[in-house]
Protein backbone atom coordinates (compact mmCIF):
# COMPACT_ATOMS: atom_id res chain seq x y z
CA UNK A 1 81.12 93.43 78.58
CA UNK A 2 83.98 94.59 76.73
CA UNK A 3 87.44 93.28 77.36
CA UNK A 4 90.04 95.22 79.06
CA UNK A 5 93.17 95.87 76.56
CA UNK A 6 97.09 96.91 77.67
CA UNK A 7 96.18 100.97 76.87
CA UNK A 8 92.75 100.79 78.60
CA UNK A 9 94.50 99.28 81.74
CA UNK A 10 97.11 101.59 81.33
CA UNK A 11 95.28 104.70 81.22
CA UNK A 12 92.59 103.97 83.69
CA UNK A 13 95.72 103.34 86.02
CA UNK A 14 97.21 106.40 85.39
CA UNK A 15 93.58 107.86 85.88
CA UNK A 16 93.56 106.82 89.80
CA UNK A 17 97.31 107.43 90.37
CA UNK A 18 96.12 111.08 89.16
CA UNK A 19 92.62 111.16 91.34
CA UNK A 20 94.84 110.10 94.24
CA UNK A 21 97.51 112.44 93.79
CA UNK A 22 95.25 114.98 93.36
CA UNK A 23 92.74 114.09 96.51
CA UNK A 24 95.59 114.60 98.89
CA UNK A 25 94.89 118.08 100.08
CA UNK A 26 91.07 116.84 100.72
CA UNK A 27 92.40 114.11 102.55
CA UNK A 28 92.16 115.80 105.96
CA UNK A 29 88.27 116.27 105.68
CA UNK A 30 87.72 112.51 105.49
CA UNK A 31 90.54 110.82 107.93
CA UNK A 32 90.95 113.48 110.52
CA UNK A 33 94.54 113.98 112.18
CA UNK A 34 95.18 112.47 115.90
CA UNK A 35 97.66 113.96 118.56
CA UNK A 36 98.91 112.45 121.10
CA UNK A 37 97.68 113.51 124.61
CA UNK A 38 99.23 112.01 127.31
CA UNK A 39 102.33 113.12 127.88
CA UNK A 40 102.53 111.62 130.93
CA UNK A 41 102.88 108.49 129.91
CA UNK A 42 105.92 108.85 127.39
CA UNK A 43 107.39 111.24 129.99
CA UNK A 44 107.58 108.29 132.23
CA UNK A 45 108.95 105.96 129.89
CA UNK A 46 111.94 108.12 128.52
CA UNK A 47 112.99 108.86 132.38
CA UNK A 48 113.14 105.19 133.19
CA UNK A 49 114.01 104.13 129.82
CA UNK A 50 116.49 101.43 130.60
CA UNK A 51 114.64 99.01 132.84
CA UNK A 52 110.89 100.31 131.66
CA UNK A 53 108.25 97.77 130.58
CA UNK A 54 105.21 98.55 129.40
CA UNK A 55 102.28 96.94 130.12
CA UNK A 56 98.70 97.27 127.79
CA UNK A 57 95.20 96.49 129.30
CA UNK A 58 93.83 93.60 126.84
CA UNK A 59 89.97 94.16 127.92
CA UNK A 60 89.28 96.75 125.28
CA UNK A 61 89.79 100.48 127.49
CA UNK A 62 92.79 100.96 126.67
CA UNK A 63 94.85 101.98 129.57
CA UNK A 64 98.67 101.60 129.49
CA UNK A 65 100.72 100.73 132.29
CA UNK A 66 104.24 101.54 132.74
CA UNK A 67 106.68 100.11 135.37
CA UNK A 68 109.75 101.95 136.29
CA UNK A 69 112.92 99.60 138.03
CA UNK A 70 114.81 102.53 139.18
């Protein structure tokens, strides 16, 4: 195996700063975008904003709970 010298290193970083640069406009096809869905939820939580807590279900489903003091 060859060793690695400063202008190797150097180039072959410059060579994935370039392939990443350059992948960005692909980037869409492998890590799709997410929205957000429930607008419910974040309704709730800016009408009751000062004395909201939210609670988040810890068994894995996901649900969100939000409590309201007004």
């Amino acid at each position: 195996m060859t060793k690695l010298t400063t202008p190797k290193a150097i180039l072959i970083g410059f060579a994935l700063i370039a392939l990443s640069i350059a992948s960005i406009p692909y980037s869409d096809l492998i890590v799709p975008k997410v929205y957000a869905d429930d607008y419910d939820v974040i309704q709730r939580i800016l009408y009751c904003i000062d004395g909201s807590s939210i609670q988040i279900d810890s068994n894995g489903n996901g649900s969100l709970t939000t409590y309201c003091d007004s």
